[in-house]
N, C-alpha and C. Protein backbone atom coordinates (compact mmCIF):
# COMPACT_ATOMS: atom_id res chain seq x y z
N UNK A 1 19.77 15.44 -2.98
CA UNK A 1 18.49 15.66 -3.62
C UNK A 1 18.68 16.78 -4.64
N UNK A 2 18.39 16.56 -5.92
CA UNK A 2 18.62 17.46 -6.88
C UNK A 2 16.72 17.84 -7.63
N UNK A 3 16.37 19.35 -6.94
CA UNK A 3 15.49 19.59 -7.58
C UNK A 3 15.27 20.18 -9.19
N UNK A 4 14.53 19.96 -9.72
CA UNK A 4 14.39 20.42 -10.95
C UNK A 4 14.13 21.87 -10.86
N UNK A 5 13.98 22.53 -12.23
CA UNK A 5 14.15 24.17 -11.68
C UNK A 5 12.37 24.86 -10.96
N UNK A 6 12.22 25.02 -10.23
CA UNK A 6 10.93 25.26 -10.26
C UNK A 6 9.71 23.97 -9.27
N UNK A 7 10.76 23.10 -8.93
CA UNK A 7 9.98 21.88 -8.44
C UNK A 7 9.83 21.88 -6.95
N UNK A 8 9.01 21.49 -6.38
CA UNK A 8 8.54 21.47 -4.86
C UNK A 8 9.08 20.45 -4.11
N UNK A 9 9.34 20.20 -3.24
CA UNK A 9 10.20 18.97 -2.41
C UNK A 9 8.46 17.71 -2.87
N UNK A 10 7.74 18.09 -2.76
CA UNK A 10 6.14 17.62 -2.84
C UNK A 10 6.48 16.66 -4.43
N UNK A 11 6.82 17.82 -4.89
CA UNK A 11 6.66 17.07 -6.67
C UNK A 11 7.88 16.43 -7.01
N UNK A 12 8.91 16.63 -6.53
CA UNK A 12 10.35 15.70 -6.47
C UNK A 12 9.73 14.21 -5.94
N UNK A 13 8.91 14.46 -4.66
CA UNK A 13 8.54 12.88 -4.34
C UNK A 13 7.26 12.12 -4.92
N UNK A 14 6.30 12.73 -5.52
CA UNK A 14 5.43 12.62 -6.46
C UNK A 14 6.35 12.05 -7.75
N UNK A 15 7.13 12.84 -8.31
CA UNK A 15 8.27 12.59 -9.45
C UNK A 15 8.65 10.87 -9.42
N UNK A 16 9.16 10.98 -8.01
CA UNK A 16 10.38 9.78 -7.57
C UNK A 16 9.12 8.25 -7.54
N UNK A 17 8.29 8.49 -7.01
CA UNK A 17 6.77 7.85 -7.12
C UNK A 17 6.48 7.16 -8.05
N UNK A 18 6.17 8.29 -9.18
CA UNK A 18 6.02 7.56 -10.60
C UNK A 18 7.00 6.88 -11.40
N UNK A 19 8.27 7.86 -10.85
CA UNK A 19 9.29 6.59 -11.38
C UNK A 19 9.15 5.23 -10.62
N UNK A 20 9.18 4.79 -9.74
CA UNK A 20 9.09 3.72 -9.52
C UNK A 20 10.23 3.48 -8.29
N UNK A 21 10.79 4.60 -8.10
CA UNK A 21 11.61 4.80 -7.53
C UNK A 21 11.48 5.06 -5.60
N UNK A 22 10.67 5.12 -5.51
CA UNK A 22 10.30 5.69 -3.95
C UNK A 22 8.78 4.09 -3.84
N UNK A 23 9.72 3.56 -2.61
CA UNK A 23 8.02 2.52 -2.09
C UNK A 23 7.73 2.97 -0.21
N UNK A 24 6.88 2.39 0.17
CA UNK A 24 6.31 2.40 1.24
C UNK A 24 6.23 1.38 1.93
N UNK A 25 6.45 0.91 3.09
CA UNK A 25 6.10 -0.65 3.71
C UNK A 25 4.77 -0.29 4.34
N UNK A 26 3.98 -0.91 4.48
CA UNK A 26 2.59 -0.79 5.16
C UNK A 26 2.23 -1.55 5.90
N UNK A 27 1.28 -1.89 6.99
CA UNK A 27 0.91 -2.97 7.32
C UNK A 27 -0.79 -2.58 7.70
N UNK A 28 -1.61 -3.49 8.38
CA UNK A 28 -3.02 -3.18 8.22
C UNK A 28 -3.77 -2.19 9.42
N UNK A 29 -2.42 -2.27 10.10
CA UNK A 29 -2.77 -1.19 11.55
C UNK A 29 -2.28 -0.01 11.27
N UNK A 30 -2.06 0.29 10.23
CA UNK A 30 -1.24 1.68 10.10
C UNK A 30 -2.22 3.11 10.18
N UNK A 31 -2.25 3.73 11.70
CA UNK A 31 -2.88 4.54 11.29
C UNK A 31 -3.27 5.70 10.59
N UNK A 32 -1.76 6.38 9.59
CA UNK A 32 -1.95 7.54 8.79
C UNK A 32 -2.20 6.69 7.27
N UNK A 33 -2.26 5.54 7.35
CA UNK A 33 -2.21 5.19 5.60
C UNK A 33 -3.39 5.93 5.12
N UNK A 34 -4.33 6.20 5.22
CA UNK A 34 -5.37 6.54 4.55
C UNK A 34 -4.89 8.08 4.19
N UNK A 35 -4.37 8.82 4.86
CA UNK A 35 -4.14 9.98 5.11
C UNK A 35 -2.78 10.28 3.75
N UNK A 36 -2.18 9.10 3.75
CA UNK A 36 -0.86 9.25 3.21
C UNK A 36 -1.15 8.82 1.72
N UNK A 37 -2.26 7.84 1.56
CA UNK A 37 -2.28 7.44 -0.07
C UNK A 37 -3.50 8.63 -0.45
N UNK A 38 -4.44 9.18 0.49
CA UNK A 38 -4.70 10.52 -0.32
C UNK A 38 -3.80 11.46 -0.67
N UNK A 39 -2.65 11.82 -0.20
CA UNK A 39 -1.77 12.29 -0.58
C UNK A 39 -0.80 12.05 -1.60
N UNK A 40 -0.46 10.78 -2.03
CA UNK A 40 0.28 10.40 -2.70
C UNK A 40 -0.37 9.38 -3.70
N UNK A 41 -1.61 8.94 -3.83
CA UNK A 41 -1.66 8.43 -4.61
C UNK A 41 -1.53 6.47 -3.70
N UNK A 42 -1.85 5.64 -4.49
CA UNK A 42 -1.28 4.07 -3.49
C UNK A 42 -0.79 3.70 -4.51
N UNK A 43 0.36 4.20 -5.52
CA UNK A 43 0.90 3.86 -6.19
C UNK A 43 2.77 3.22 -5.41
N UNK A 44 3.17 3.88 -4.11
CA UNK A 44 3.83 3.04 -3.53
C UNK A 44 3.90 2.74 -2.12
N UNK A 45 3.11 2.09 -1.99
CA UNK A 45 2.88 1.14 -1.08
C UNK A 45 2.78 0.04 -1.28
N UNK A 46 3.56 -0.94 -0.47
CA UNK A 46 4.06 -2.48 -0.24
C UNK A 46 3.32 -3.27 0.78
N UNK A 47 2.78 -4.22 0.89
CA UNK A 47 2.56 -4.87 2.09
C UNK A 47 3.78 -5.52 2.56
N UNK A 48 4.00 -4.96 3.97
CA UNK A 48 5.52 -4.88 4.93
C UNK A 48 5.37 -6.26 5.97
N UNK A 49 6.38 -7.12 5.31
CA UNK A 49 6.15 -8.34 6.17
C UNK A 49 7.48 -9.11 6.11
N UNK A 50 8.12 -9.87 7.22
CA UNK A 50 9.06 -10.54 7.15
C UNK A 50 8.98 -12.25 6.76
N UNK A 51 7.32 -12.20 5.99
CA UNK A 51 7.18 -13.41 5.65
C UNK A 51 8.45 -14.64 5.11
N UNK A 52 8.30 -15.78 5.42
CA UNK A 52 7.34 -16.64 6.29
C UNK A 52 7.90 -16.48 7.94
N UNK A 53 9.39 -15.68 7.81
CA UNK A 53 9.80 -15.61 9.42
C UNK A 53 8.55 -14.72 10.48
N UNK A 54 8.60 -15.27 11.52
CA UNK A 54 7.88 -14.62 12.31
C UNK A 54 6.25 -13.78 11.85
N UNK A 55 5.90 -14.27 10.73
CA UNK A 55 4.40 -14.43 10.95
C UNK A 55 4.29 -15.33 9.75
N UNK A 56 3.04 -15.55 9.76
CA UNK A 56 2.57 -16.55 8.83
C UNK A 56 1.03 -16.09 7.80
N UNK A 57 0.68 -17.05 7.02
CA UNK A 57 -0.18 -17.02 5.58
C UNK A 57 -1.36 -16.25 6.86
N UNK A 58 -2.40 -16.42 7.86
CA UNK A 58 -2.98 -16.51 8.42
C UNK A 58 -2.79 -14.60 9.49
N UNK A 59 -1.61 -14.60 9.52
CA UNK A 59 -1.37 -13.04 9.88
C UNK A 59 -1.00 -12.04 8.43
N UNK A 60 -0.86 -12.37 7.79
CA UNK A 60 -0.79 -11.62 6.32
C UNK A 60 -1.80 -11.41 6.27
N UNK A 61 -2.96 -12.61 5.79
CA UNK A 61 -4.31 -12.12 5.47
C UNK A 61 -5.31 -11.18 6.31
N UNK A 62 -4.64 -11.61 7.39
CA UNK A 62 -5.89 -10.47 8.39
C UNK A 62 -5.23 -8.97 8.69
N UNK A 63 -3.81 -8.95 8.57
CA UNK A 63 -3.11 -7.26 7.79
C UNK A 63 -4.09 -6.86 6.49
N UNK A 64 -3.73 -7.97 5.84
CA UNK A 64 -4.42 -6.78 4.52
C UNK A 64 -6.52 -6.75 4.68
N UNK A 65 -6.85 -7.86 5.54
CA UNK A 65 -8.26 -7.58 5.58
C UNK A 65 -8.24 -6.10 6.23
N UNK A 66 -7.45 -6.29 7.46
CA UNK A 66 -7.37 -4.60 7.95
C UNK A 66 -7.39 -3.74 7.58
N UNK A 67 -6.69 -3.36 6.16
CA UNK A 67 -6.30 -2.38 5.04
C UNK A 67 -7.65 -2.77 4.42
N UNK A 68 -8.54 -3.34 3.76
CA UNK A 68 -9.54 -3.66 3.00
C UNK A 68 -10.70 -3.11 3.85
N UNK A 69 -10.93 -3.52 5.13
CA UNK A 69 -12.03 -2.61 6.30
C UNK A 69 -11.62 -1.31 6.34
N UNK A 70 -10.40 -0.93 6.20
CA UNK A 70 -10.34 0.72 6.57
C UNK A 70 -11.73 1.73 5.33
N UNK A 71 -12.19 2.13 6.36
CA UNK A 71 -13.33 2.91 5.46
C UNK A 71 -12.26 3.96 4.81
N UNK A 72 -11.72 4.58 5.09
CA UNK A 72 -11.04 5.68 4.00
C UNK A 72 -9.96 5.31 3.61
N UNK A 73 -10.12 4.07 2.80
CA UNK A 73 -9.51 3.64 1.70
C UNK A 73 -10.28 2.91 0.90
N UNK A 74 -11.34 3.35 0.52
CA UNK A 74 -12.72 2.90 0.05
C UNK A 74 -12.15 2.86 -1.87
N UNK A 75 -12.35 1.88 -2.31
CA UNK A 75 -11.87 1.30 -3.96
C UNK A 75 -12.00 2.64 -4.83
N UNK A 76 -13.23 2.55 -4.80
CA UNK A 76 -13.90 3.41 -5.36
C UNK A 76 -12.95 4.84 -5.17
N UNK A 77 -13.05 5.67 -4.27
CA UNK A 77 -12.36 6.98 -4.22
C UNK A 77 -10.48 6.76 -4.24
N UNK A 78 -9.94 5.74 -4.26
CA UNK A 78 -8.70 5.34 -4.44
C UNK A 78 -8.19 4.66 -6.21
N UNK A 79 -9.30 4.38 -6.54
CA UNK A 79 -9.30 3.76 -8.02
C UNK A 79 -9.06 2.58 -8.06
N UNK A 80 -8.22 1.98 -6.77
CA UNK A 80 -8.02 -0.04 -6.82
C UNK A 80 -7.98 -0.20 -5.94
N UNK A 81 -8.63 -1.41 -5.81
CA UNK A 81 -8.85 -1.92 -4.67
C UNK A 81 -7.43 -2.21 -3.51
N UNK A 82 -7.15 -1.86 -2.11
CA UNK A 82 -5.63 -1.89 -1.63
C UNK A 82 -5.23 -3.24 -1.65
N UNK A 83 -6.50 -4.14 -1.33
CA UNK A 83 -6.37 -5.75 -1.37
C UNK A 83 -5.96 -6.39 -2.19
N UNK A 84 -6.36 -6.11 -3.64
CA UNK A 84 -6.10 -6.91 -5.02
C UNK A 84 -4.39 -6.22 -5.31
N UNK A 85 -3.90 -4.65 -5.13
CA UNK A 85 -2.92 -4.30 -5.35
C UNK A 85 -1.76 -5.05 -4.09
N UNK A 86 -1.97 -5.16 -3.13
CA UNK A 86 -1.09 -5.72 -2.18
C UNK A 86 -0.75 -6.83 -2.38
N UNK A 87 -1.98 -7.72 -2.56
CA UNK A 87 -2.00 -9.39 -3.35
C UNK A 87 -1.09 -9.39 -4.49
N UNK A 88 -1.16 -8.61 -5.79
CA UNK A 88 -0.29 -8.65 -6.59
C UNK A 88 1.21 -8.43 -6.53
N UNK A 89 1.54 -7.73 -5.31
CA UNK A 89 2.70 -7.28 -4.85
C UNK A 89 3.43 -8.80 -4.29
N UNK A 90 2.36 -8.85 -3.47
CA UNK A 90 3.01 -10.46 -3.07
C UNK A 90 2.65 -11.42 -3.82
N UNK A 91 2.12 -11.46 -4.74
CA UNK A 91 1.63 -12.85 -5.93
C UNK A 91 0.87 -13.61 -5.25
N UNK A 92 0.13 -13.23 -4.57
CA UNK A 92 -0.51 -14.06 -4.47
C UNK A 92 -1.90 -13.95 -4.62
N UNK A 93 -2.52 -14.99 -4.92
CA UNK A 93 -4.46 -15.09 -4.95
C UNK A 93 -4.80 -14.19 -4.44
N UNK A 94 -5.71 -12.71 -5.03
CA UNK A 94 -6.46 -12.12 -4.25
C UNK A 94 -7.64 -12.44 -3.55
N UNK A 95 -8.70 -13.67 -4.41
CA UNK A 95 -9.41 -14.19 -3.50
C UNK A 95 -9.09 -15.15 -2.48
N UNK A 96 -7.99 -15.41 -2.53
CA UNK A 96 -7.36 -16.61 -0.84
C UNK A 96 -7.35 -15.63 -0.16
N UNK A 97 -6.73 -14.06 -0.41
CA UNK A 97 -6.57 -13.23 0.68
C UNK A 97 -7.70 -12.46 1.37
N UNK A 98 -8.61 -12.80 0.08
CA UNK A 98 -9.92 -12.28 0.70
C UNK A 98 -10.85 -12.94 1.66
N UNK A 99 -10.06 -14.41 2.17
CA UNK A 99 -11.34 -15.41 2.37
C UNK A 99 -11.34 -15.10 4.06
N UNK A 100 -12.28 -15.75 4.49
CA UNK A 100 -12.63 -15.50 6.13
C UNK A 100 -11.70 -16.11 7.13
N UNK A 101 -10.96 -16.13 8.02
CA UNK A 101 -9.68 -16.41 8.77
C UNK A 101 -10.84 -17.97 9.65
């Protein structure tokens, strides 16, 4: 780890962040995520899945509904929605992922 002169272990991973360089796996039970994208921003975080092995279209969607119910990860105070950003991660339809199981 090579800090810059003056830089915080905090802003090295903030740094590494915006590069594009540092991600997160997530899933919809996670209980510090809320805690962790106020901290960092939900600029890297992944929806964490070994899709199609061992779960399926039907357990994806109700992970990220999970992440979408979490009250403190509310759109609004995060700037995007976690649902539409996770969907894009995986390409797929944000409204299929939004629909009722």
């Amino acid at each position: 780890m090579q800090l810059k002169k003056g830089e915080k272990i905090i802003d090295y991973i903030m740094r590494h962040i915006d590069e594009g360089r540092i991600f997160v796996g997530c899933e919809g039970e996670e209980l510090s995520i809320a805690e962790a994208v106020r901290i960092t921003g939900n600029k890297p975080y992944v929806f964490s899945t070994d899709y199609p092995h061992e779960v399926d279209a039907e357990t994806c969607k109700h992970e990220l509904e999970e992440l979408r119910e979490n009250p403190n990860l509310n759109a609004s105070r995060q700037g995007r929605d976690p649902v539409r950003q996770l969907a894009e991660v995986l390409s797929v339809d944000p409204i299929v992922t939004r629909g009722s199981s």
